[in-house]
C-alpha atoms as a PDB file:
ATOM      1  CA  UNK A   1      -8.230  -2.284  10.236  1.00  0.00           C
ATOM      2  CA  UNK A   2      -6.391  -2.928   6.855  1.00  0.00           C
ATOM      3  CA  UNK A   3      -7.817  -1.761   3.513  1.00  0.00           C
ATOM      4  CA  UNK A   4      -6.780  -3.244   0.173  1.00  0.00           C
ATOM      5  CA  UNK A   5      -7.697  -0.779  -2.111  1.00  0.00           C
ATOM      6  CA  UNK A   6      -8.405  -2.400  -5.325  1.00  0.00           C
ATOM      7  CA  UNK A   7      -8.238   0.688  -8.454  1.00  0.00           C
ATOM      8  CA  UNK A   8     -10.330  -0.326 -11.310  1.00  0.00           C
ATOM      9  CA  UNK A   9     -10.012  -4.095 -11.772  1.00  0.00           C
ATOM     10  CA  UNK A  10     -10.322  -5.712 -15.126  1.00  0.00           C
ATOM     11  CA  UNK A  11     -10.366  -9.624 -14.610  1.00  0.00           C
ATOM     12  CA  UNK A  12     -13.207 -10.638 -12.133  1.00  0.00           C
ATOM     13  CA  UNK A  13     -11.030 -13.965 -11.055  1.00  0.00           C
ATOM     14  CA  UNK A  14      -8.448 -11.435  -9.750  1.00  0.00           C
ATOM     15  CA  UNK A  15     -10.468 -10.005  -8.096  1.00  0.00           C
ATOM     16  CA  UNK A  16     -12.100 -13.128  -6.223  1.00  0.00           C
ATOM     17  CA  UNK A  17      -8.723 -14.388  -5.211  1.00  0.00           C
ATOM     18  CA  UNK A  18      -7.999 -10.814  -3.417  1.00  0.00           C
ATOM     19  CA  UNK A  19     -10.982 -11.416  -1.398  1.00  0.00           C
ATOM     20  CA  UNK A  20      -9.514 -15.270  -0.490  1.00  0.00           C
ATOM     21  CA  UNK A  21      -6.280 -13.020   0.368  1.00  0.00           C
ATOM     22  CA  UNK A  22      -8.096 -10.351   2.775  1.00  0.00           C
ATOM     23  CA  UNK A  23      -9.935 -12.695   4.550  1.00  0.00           C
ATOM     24  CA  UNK A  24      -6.427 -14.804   5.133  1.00  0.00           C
ATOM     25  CA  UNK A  25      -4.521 -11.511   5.678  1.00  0.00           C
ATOM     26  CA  UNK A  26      -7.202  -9.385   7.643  1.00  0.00           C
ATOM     27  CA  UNK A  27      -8.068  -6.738   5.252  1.00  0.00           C
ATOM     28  CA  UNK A  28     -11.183  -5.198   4.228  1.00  0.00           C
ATOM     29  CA  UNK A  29     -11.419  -4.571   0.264  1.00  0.00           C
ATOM     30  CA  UNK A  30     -12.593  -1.150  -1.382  1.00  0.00           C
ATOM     31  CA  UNK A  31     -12.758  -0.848  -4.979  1.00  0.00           C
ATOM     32  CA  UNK A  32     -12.563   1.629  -7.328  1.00  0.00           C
ATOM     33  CA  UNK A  33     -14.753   2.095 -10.518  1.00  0.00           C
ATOM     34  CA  UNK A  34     -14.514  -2.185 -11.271  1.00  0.00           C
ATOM     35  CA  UNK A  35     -14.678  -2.969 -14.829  1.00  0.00           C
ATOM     36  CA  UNK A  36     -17.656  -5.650 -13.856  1.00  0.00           C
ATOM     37  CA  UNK A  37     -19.823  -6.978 -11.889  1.00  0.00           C
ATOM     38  CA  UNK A  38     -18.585  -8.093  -8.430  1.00  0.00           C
ATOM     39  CA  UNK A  39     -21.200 -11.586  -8.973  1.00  0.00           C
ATOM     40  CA  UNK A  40     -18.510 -12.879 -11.426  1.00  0.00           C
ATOM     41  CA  UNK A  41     -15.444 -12.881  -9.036  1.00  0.00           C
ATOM     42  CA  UNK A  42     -17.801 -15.233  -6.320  1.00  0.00           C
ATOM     43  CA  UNK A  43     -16.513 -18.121  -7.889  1.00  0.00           C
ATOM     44  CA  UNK A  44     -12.541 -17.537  -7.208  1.00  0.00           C
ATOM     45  CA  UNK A  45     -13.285 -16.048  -3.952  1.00  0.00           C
ATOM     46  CA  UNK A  46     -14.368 -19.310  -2.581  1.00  0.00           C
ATOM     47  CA  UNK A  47     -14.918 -19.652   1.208  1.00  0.00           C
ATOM     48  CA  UNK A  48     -14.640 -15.301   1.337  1.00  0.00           C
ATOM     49  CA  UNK A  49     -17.938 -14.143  -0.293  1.00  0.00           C
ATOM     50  CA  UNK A  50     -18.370 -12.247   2.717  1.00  0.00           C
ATOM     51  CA  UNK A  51     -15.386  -9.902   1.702  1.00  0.00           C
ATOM     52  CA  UNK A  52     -16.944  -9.715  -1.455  1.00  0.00           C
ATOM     53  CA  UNK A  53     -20.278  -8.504  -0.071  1.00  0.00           C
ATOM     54  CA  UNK A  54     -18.701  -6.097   2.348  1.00  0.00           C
ATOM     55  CA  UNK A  55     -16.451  -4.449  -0.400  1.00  0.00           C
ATOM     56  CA  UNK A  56     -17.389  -0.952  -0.211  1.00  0.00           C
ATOM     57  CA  UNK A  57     -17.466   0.687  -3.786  1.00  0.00           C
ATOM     58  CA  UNK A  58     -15.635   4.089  -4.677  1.00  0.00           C
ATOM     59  CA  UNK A  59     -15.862   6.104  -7.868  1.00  0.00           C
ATOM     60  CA  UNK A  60     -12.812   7.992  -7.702  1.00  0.00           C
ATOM     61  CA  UNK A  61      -9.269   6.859  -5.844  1.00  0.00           C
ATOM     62  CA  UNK A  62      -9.251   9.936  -3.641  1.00  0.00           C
ATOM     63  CA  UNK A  63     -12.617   8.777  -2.280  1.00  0.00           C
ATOM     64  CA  UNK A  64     -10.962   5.334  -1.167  1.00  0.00           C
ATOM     65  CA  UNK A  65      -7.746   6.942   0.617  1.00  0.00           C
ATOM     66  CA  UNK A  66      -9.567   9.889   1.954  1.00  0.00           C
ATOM     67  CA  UNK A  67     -10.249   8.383   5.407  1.00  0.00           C
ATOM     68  CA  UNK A  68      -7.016   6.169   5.748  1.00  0.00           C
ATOM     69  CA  UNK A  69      -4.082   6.577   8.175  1.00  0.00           C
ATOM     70  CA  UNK A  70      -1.106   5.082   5.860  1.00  0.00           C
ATOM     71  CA  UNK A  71      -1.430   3.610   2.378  1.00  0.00           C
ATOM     72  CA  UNK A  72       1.057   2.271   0.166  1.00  0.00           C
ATOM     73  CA  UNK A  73       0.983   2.660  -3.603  1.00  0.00           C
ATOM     74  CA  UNK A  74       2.745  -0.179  -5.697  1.00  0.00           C
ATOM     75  CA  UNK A  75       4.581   0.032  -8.398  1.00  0.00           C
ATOM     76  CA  UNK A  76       7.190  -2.017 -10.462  1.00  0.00           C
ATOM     77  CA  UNK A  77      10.752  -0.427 -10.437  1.00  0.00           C
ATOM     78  CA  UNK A  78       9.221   2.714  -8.245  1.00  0.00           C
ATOM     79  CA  UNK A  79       9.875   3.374  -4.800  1.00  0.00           C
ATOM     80  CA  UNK A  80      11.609   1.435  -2.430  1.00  0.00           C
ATOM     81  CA  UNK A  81      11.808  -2.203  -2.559  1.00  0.00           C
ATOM     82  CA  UNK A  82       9.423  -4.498  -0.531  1.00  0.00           C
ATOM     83  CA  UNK A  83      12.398  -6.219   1.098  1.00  0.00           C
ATOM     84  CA  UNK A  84      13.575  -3.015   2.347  1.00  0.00           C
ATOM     85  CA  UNK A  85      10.009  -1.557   3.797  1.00  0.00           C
ATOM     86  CA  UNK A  86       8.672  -1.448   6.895  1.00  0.00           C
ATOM     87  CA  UNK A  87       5.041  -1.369   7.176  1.00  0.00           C
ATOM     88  CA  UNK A  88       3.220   0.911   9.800  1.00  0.00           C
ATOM     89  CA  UNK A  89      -0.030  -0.227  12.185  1.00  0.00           C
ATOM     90  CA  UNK A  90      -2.621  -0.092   9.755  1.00  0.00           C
ATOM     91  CA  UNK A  91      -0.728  -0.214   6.935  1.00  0.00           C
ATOM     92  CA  UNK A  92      -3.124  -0.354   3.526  1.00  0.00           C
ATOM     93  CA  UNK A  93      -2.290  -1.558  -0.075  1.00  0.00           C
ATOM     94  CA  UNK A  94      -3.134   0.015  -2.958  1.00  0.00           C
ATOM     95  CA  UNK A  95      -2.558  -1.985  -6.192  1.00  0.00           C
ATOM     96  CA  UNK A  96      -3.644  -0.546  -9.576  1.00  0.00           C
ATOM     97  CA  UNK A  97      -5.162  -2.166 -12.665  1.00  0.00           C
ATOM     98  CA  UNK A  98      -4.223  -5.716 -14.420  1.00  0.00           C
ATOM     99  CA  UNK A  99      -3.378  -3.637 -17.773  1.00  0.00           C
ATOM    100  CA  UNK A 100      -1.743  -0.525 -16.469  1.00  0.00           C
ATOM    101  CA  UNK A 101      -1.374  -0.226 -12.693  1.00  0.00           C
ATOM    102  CA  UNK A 102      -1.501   3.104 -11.136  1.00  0.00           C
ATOM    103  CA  UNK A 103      -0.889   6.383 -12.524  1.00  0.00           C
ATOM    104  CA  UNK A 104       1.574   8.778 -11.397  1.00  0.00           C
ATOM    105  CA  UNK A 105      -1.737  10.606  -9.671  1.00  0.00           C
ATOM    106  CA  UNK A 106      -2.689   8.066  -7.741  1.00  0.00           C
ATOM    107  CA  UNK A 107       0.685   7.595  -6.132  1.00  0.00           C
ATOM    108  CA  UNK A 108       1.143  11.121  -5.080  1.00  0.00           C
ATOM    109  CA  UNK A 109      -2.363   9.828  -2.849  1.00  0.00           C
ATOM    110  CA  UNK A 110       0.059   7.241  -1.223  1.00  0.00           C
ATOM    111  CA  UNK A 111       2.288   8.150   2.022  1.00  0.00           C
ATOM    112  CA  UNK A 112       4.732   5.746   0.373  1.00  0.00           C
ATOM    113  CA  UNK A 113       5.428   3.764  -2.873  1.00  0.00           C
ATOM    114  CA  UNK A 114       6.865   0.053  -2.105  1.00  0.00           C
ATOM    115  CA  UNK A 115       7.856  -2.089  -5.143  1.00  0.00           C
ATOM    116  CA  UNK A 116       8.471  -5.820  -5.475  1.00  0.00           C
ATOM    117  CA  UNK A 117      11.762  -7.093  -6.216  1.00  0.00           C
ATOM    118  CA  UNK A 118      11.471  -9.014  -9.091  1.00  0.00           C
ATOM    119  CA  UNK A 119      14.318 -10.759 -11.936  1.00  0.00           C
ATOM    120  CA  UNK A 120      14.226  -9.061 -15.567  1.00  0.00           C
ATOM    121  CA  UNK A 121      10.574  -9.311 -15.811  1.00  0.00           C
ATOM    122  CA  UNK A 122       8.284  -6.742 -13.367  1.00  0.00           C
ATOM    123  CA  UNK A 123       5.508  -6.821 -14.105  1.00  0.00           C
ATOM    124  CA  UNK A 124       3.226  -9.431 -11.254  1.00  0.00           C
ATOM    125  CA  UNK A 125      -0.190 -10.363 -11.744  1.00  0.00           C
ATOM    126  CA  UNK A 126      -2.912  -8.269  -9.547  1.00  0.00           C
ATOM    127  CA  UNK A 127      -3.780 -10.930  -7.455  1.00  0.00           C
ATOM    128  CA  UNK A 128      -0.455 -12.508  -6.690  1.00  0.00           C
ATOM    129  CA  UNK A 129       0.959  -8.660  -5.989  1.00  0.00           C
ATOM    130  CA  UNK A 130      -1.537  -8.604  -3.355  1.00  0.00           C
ATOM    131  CA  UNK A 131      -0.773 -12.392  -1.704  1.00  0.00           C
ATOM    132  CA  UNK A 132       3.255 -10.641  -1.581  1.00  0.00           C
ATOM    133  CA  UNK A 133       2.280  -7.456  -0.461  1.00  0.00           C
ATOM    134  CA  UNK A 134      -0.700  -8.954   2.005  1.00  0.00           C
ATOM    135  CA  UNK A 135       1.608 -11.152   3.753  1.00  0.00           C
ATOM    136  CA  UNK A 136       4.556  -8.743   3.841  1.00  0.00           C
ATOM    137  CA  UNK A 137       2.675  -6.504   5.417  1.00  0.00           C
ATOM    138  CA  UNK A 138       0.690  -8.766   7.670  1.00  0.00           C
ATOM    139  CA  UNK A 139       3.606 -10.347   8.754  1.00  0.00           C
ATOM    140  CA  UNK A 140       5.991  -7.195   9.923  1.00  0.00           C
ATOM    141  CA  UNK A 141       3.865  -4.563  10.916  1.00  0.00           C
ATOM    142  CA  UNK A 142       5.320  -1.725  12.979  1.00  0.00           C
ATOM    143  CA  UNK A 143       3.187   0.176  15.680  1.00  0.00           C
ATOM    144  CA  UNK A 144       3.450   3.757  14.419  1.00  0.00           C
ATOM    145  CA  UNK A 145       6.199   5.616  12.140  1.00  0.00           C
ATOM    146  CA  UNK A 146       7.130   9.153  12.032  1.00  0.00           C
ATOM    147  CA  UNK A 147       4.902  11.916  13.504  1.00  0.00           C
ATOM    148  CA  UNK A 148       4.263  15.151  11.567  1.00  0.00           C
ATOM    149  CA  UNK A 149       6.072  16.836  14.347  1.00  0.00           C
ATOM    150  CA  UNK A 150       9.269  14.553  13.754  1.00  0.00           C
ATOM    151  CA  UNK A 151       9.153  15.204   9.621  1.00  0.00           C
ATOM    152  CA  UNK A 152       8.390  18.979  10.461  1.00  0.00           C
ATOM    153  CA  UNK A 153      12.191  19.054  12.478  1.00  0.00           C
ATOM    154  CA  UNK A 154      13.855  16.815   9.867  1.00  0.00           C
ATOM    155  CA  UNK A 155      12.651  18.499   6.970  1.00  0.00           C
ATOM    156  CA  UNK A 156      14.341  21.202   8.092  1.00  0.00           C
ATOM    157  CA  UNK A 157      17.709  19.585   8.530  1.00  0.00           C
ATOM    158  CA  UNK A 158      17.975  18.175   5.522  1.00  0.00           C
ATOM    159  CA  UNK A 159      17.895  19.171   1.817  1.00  0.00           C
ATOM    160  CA  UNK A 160      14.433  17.846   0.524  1.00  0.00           C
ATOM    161  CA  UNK A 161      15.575  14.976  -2.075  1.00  0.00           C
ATOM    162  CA  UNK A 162      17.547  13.553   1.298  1.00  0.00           C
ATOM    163  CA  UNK A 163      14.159  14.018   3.129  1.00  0.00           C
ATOM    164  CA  UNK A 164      12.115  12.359   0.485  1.00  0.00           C
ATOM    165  CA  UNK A 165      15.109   9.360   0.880  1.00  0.00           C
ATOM    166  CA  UNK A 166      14.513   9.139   4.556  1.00  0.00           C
ATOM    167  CA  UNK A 167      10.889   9.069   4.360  1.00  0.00           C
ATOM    168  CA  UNK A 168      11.081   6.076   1.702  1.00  0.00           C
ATOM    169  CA  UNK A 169      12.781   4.197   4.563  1.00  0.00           C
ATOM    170  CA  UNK A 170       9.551   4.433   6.625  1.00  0.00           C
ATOM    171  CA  UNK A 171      11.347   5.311   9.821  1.00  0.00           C
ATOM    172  CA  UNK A 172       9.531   4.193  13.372  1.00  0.00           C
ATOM    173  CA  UNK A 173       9.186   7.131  15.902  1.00  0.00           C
ATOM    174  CA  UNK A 174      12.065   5.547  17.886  1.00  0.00           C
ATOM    175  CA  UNK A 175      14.275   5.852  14.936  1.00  0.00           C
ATOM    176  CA  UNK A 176      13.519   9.178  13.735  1.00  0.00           C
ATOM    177  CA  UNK A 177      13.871  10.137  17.219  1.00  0.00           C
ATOM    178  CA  UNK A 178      17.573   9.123  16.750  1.00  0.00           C
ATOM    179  CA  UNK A 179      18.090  10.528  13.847  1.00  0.00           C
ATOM    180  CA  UNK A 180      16.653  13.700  14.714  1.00  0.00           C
ATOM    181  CA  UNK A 181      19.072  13.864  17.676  1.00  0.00           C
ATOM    182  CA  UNK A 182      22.479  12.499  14.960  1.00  0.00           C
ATOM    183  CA  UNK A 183      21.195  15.294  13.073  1.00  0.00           C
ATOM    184  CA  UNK A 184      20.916  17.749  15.798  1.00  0.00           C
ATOM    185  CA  UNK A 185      25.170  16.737  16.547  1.00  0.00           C
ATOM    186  CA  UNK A 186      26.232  17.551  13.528  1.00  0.00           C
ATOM    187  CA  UNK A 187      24.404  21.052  12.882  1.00  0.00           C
END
């Protein structure tokens, strides 16, 4: 299943509304190190107390990801754009605090960092980050991407900034099949 992993929220409505998303989107929630009491987001969470009651409760990011198969950092202006991704079976969302988001740290945990295409302003409130990033994923999720066996033979095809590139796109196994074998052609 899909994880939201919520890093140290600040605003206990946020957080109540991320539960209404999971339940809509089918995610579970764990959070890291909240900055309150989980009683005082019941009241946005509405018909999803139950994902409230079944958050499980990290103290340290690396605790939260440790056990996940492909997570996604988000960041404004990082990454590639949301547009642009395509999310992986079992794709889960991290998305970092109200007043800071995530640190550089906590996106080297990620397999991929996804940002959301926004005007002059890029900066998105927690919980409606989450409804964009819920759906998006929800909506166009891929079986499986690259195996470590595929990135093992590409990596060494390609200089590593090129790599990185590629991996950004979050190629499918069928596609970095093909590109393994373009790749193969021309060396």
């Amino acid at each position: 299943m899909r994880k939201a992993v919520i890093v140290e929220p600040e605003i206990p409505e946020n957080t109540g509304f991320i539960a209404r998303l999971a339940a809509n989107f089918g995610f579970s929630l764990r959070i890291v190190n909240p900055d309150f009491n989980l009683e005082e987001a019941r009241k946005t969470a509405s018909d999803a107390q139950e994902k409230l009651r079944e958050a499980q409760i990290y103290g340290s990011v690396e605790e939260a990801v440790e056990d996940l198969e492909y997570v996604i950092g988000t960041k404004p202006g990082r990454g590639v754009g949301l547009k642009k991704f395509q999310p992986r079976e079992n794709t889960s969302v991290m998305i970092g605090r109200e007043s800071s988001g995530l640190t550089n740290e906590e996106l080297d945990l990620c397999d991929a960092v996804v940002h959301i295409d926004t005007g002059e302003y890029s900066s998105i409130n927690q919980s409606h980050a989450a409804a964009i990033f819920f759906h998006s994923v929800s909506s166009r999720e891929k079986d499986k991407g690259i195996s470590e066996g595929q990135k093992k033979q590409i990596r060494e095809l390609l200089p590593e900034k090129v790599f990185e590139k590629l991996l950004e796109s979050n190629p499918s196994e069928e596609e970095a099949n093909a590109i393994i074998g373009e790749l193969r052609k021309q060396f």
